[in-house]
Protein backbone atom coordinates (compact mmCIF):
# COMPACT_ATOMS: atom_id res chain seq x y z
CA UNK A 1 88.33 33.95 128.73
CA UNK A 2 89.26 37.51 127.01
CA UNK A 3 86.88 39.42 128.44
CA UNK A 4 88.15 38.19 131.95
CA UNK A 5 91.65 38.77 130.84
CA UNK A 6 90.43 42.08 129.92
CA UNK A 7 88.80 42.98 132.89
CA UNK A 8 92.25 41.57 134.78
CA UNK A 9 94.45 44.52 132.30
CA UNK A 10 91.22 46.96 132.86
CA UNK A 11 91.13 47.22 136.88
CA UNK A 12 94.39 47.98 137.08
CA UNK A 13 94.77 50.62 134.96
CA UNK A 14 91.29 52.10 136.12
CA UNK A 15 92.87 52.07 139.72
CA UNK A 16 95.96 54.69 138.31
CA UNK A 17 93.32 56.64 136.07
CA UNK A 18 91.32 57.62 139.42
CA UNK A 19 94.37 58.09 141.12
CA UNK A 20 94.22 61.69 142.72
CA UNK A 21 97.25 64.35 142.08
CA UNK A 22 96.32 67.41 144.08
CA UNK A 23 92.40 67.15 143.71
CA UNK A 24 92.91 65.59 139.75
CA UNK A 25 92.70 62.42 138.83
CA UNK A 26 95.92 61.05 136.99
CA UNK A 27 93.60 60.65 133.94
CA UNK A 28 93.18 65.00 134.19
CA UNK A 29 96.97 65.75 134.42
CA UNK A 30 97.29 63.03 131.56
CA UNK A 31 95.12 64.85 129.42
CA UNK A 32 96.13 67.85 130.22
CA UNK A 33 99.71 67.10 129.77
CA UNK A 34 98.73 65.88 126.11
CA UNK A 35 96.99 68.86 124.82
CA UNK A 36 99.36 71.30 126.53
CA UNK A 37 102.13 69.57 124.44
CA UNK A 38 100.19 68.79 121.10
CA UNK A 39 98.85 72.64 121.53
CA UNK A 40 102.98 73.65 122.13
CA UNK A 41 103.73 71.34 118.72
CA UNK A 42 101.00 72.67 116.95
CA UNK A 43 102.07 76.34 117.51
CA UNK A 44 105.90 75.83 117.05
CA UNK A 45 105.46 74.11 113.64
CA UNK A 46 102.65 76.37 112.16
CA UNK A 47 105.89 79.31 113.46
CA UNK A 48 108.48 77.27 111.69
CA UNK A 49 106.21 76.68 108.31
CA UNK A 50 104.92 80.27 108.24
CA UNK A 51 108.91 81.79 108.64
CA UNK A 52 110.10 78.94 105.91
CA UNK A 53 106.90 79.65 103.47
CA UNK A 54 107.29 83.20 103.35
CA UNK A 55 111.31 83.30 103.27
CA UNK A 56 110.93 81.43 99.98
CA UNK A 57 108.88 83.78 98.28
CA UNK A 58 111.57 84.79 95.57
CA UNK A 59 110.14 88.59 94.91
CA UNK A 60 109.12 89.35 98.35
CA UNK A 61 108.07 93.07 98.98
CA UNK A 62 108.59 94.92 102.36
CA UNK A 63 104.72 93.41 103.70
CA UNK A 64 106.58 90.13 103.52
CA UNK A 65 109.51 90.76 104.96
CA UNK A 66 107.66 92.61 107.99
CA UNK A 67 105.94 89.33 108.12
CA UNK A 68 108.76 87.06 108.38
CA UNK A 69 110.32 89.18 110.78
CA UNK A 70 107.10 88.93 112.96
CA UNK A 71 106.25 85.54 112.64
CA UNK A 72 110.16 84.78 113.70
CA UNK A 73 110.43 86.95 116.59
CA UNK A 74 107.19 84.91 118.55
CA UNK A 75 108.59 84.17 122.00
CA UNK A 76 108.69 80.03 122.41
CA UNK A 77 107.85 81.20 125.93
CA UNK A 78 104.92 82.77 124.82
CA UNK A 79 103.54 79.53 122.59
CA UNK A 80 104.23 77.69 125.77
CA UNK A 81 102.64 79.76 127.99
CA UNK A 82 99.03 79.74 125.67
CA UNK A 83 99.57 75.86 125.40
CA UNK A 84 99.54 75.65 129.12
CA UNK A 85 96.32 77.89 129.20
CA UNK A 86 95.14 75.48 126.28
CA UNK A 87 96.20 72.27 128.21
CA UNK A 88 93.84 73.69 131.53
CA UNK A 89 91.23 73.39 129.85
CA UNK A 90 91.06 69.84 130.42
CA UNK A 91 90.85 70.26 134.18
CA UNK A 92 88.10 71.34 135.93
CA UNK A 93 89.86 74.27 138.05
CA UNK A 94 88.34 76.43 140.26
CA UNK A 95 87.07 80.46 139.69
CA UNK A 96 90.52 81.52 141.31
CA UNK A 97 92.71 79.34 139.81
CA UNK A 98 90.90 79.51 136.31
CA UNK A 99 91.51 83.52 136.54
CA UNK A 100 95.10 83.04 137.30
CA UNK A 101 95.55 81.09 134.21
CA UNK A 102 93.86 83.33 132.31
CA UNK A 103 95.50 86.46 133.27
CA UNK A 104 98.71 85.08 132.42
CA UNK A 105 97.95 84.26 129.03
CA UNK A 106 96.66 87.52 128.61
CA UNK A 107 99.50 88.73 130.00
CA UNK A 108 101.89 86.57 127.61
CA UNK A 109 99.28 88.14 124.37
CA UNK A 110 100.32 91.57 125.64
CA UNK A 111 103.89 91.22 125.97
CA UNK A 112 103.92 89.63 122.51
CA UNK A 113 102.03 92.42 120.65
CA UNK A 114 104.19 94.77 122.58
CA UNK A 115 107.31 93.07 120.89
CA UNK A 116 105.34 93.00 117.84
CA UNK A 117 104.74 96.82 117.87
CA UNK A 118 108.32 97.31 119.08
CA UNK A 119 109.28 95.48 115.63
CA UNK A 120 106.94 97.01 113.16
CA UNK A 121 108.13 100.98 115.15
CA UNK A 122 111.85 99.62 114.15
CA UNK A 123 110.96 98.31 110.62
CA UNK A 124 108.51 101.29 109.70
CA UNK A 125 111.77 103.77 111.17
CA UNK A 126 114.22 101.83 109.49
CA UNK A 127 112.61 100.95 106.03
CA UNK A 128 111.27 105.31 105.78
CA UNK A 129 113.60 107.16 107.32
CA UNK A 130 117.14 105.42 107.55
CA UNK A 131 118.73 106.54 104.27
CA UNK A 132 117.49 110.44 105.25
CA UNK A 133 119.52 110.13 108.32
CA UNK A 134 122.74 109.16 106.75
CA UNK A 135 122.69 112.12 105.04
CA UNK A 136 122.13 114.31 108.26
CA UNK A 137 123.29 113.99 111.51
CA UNK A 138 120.65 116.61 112.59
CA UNK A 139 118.51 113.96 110.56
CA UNK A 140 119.73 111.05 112.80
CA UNK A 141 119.10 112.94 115.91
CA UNK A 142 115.37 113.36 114.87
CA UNK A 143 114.91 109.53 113.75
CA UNK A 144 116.44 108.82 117.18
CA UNK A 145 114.04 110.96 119.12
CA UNK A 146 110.85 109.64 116.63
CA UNK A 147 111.90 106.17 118.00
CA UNK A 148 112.13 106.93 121.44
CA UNK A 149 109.13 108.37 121.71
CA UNK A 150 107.54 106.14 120.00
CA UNK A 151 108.63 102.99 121.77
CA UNK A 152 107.83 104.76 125.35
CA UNK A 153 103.84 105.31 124.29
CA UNK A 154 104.18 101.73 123.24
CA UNK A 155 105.18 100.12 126.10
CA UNK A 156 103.17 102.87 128.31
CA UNK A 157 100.03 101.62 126.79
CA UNK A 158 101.68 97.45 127.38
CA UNK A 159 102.18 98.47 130.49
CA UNK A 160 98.37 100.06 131.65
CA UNK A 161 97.06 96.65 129.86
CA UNK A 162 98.81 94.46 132.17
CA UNK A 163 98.14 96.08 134.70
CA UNK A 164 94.03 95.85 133.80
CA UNK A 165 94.33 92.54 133.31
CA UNK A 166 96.03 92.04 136.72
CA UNK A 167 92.67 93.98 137.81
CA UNK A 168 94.66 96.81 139.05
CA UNK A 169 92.52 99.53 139.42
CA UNK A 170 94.20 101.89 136.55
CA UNK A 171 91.96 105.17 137.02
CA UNK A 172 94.04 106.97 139.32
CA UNK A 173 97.12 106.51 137.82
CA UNK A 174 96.30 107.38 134.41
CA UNK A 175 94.93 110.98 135.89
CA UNK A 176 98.16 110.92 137.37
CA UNK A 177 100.22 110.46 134.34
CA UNK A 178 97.95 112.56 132.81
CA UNK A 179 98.36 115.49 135.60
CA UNK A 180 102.44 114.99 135.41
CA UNK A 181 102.20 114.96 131.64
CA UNK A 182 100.75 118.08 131.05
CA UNK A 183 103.28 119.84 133.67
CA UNK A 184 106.11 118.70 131.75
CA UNK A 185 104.51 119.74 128.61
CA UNK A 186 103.98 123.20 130.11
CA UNK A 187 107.64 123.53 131.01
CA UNK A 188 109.28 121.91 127.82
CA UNK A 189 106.50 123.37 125.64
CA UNK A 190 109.06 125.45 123.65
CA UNK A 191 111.12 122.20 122.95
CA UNK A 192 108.84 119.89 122.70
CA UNK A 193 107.60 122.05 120.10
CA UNK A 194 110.82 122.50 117.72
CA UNK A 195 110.69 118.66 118.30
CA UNK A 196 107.69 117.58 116.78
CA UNK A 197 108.11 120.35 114.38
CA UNK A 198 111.81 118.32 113.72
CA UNK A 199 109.62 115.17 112.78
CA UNK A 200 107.23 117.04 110.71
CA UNK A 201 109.96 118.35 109.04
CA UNK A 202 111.67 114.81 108.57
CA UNK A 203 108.55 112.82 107.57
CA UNK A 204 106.21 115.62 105.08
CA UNK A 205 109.84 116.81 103.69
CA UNK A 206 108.97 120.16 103.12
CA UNK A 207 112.58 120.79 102.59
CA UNK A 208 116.00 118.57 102.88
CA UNK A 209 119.76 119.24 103.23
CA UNK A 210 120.93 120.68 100.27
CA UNK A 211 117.92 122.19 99.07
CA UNK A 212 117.62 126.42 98.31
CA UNK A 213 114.72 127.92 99.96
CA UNK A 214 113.30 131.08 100.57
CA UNK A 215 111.65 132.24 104.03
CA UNK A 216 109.81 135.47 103.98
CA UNK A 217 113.26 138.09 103.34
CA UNK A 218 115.61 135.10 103.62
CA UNK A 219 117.14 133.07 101.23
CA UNK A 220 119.61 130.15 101.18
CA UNK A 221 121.10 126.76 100.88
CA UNK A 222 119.80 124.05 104.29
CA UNK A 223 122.88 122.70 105.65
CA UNK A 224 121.64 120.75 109.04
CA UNK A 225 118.22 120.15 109.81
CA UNK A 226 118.47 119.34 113.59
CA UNK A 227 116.32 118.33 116.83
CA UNK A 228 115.83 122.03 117.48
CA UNK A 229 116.57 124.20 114.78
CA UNK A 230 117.72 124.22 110.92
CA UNK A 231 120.86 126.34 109.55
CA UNK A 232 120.76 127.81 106.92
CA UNK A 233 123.83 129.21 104.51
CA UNK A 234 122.40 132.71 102.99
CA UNK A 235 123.64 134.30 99.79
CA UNK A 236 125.68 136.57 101.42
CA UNK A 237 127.78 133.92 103.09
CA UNK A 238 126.58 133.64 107.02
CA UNK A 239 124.79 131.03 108.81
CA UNK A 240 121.28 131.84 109.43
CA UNK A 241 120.03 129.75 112.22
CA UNK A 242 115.78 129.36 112.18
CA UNK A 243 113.83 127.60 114.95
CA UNK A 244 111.96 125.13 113.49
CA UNK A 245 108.42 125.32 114.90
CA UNK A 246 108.92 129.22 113.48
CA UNK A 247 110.36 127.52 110.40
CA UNK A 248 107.07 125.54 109.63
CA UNK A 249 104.76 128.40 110.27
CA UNK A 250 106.65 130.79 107.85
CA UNK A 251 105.60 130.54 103.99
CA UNK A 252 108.90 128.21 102.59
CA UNK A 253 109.63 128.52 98.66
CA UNK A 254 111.47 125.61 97.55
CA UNK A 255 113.58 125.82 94.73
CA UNK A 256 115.16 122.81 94.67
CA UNK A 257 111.52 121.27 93.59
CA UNK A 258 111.34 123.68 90.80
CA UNK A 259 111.36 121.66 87.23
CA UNK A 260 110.75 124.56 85.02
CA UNK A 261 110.93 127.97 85.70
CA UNK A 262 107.79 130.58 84.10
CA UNK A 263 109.33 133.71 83.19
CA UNK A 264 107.32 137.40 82.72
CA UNK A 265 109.03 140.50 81.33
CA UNK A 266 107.92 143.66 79.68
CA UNK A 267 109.59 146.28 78.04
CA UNK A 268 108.27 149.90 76.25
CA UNK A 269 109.00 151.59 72.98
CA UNK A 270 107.89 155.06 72.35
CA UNK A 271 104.67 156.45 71.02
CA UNK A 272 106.18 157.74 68.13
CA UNK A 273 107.01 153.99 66.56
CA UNK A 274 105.08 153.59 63.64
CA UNK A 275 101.52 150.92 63.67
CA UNK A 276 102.90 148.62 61.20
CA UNK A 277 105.91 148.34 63.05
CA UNK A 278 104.48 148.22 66.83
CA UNK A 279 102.47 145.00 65.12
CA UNK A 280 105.31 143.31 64.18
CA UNK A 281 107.22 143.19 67.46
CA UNK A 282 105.41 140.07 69.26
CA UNK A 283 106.25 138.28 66.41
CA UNK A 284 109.71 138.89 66.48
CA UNK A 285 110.17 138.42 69.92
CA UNK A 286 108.58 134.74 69.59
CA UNK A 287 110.90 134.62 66.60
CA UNK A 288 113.80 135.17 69.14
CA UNK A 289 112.82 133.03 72.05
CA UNK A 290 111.45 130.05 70.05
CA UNK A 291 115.58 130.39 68.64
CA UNK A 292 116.89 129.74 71.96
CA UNK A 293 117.14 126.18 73.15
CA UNK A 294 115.09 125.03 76.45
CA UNK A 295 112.74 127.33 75.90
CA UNK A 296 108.60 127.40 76.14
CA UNK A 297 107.81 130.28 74.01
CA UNK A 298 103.71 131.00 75.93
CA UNK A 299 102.52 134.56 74.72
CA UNK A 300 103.78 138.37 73.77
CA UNK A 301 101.31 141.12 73.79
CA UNK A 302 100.84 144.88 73.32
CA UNK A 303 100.14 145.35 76.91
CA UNK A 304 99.07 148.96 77.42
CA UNK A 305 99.45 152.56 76.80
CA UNK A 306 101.91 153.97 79.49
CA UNK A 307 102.20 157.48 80.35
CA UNK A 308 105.37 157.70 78.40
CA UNK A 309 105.77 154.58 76.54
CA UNK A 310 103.78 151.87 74.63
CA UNK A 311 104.22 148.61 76.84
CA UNK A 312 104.63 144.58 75.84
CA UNK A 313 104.55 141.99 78.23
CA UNK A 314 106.38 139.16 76.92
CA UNK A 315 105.55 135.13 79.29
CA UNK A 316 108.08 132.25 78.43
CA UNK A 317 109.73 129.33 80.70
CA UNK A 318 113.00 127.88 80.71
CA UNK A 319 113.13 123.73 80.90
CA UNK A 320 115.82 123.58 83.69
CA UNK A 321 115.66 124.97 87.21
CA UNK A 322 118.84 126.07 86.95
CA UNK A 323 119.11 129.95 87.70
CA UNK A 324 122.10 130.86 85.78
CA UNK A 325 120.73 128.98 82.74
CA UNK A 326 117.85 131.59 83.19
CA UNK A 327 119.79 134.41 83.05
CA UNK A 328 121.57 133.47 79.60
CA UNK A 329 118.19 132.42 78.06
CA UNK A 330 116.93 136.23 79.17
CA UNK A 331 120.35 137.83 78.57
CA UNK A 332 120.06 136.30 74.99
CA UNK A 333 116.33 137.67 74.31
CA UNK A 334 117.08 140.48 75.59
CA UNK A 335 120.37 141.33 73.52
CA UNK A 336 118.11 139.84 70.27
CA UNK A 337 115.41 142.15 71.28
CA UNK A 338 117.83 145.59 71.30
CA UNK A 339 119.56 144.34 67.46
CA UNK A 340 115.78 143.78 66.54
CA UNK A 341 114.79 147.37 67.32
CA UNK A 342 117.85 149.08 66.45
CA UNK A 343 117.68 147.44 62.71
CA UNK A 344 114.09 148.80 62.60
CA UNK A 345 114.44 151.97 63.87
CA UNK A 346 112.65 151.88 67.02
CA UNK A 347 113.80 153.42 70.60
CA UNK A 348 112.81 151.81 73.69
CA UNK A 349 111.13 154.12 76.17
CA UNK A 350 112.15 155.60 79.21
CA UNK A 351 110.25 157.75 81.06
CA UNK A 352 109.85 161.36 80.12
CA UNK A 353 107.21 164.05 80.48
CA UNK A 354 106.31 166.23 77.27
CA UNK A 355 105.09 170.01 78.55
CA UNK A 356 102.70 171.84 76.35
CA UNK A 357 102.44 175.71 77.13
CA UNK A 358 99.41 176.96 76.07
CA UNK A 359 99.73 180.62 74.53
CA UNK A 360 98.27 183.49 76.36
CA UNK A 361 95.54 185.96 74.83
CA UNK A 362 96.86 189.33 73.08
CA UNK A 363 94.44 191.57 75.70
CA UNK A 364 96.95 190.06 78.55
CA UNK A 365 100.15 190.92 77.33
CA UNK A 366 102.01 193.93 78.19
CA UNK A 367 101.82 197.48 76.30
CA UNK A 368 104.76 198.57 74.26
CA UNK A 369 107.07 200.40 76.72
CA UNK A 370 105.53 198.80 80.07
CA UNK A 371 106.62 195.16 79.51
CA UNK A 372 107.36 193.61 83.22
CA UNK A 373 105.22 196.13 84.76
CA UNK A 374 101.73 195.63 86.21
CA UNK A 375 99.80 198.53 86.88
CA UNK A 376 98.03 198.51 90.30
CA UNK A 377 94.98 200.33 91.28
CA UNK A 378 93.82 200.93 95.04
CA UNK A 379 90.10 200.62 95.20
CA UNK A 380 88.78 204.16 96.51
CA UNK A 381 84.96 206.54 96.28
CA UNK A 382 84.45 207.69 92.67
């Protein structure tokens, strides 16, 4: 009696399973409606536990905060689109109709690592270079143009993968691009060039606003560090204005980055100064710099004989970049280096030339009563 009552509940039921539904059975679209919305579940929860997870991380670094930012910005579109391609697997489809599927979830996977990149080109910009280009609007400009061209060889390169997987043939147009590309880059080389050498400034920091440098015969304090070029406010008082793909290739002494400051100077005394004094000067002078606070006292020597002095060289460093701290610390030594050889007696050199005149034989001077004359005799037959 209940397998007969079965059988009465089975037939009916088998009747609507083989029921057709454009060439599937209503069993197919049944099944494929289940894993297409278990798949869409499946994905939306393991986004919703991933975002939650992570956000609750109490020390979270910048990885996880990429992360987050990542896992939130998933397209539900997207999720739905690769359950659908999930849920068709349950069908038997045909070759044309199984490569339409496909290329639209590939197509979906694209877009979505496009947004992804998009993200991580706005985090990495943001996170790096953002608190530089508050300080400069020059600085701003650059981080504006570093985004923009990053974001258009992004979405070039989303763009040519679509298009593959939509099996458009892709050859011609990338010579194209290519062809077009380097035409522009002929005629804007000059720009393009001050541009890139912009971002190389902005991201290897060679220099910043603010900071004294020296190019070559020029020397100042950067005031704008722009798309094109960087200004410069020289010693003298006017604006020195430096293209900056010259800029890069020019030999750039920064002196902001200096942390101590190494410091050689050499004076002479003259040859007359007695041994046991000429000994005792590098003494004293590491005496007098070893008085003087931050100060590195390194070595003094008895350098040389000079042609008209006897010559130290004297090596120190100062503890503080700061130049006019410099000059005190030398202005000092050098001021306890003049008492120093005054007290002893000793006179610093400057250059002279001694002349010793030999004196001439007694059969080449002049006879008594011809001085001045020379007598001259003309060669003739004896």
């Amino acid at each position: 009696m209940e397998k007969s009552q079965l059988s009465d509940w089975a037939a009916p039921l088998q009747s609507y399973l083989t029921w057709k539904f454009h060439g599937f059975s209503a069993g197919a679209w049944i099944a494929f409606g289940l894993v297409t919305a278990a798949g869409f579940v499946v994905l939306l929860s393991a986004r919703k536990i991933l975002t939650r997870y992570l956000g609750r991380i109490r020390e979270r670094g910048e990885l996880e905060d990429l992360l987050v930012s990542l896992i939130a910005g998933t397209r539900t579109l997207v999720l739905l689109v690769l359950s659908f391609y999930l849920g068709s697997m349950a069908l038997t489809l045909s070759i044309r109709a199984a490569d339409i599927i496909a290329t639209a979830a590939a197509v979906a996977i694209v877009l979505q690592i496009g947004l992804w990149g998009n993200q991580i080109i706005s985090y990495a910009i943001r996170r790096g270079l953002e608190h530089q280009a508050g300080e400069d609007q020059g600085l701003a400009t650059a981080v504006g143009a570093l985004n923009f061209i990053s974001r258009t060889a992004l979405w070039t390169i989303v763009a040519l993968l679509i298009l593959g997987s939509l099996q458009v043939n892709i050859t011609s147009l990338i010579a194209g691009l290519g062809i077009g590309g380097v035409a522009v880059a002929l005629a804007v080389q000059n720009i393009l060039g001050d541009l890139f050498a912009s971002l190389s400034i902005l991201i290897d920091k060679p220099f910043a606003v603010g900071h004294f440098i020296v190019i070559d015969t020029l020397a100042g304090t950067v005031e704008h560090v722009g798309v094109k070029s960087t200004r410069v406010r020289s010693l003298s008082g006017e604006e020195i204005v430096l293209s900056n793909g010259d800029l890069l290739k020019s030999r750039i002494h920064n002196y902001k980055r200096l942390f101590e400051r190494r410091v050689l100077f050499g004076f002479g005394v003259t040859y007359d100064t007695p041994h046991d004094k000429l000994a005792a000067i590098p003494a004293q002078v590491r005496r007098i710099i070893e008085g003087i606070e931050k100060t590195r006292f390194d070595r003094a020597h008895f350098k040389e004989f000079g042609e008209s002095s006897l010559n130290f060289e004297v090596v120190y460093y100062v503890l503080d970049p700061d130049y006019n701290l410099y000059m005190d610390i030398q202005q000092a030594i050098n001021l306890g280096l003049a008492r120093y050889l005054a007290r002893e007696g000793v006179e610093f050199a400057f250059p002279s030339r001694t002349i010793y005149l030999a004196p001439q034989p007694a059969e080449t001077l002049p006879k008594d009563g011809q001085r001045g004359v020379t007598e001259q005799r003309t060669p003739g037959p004896h």
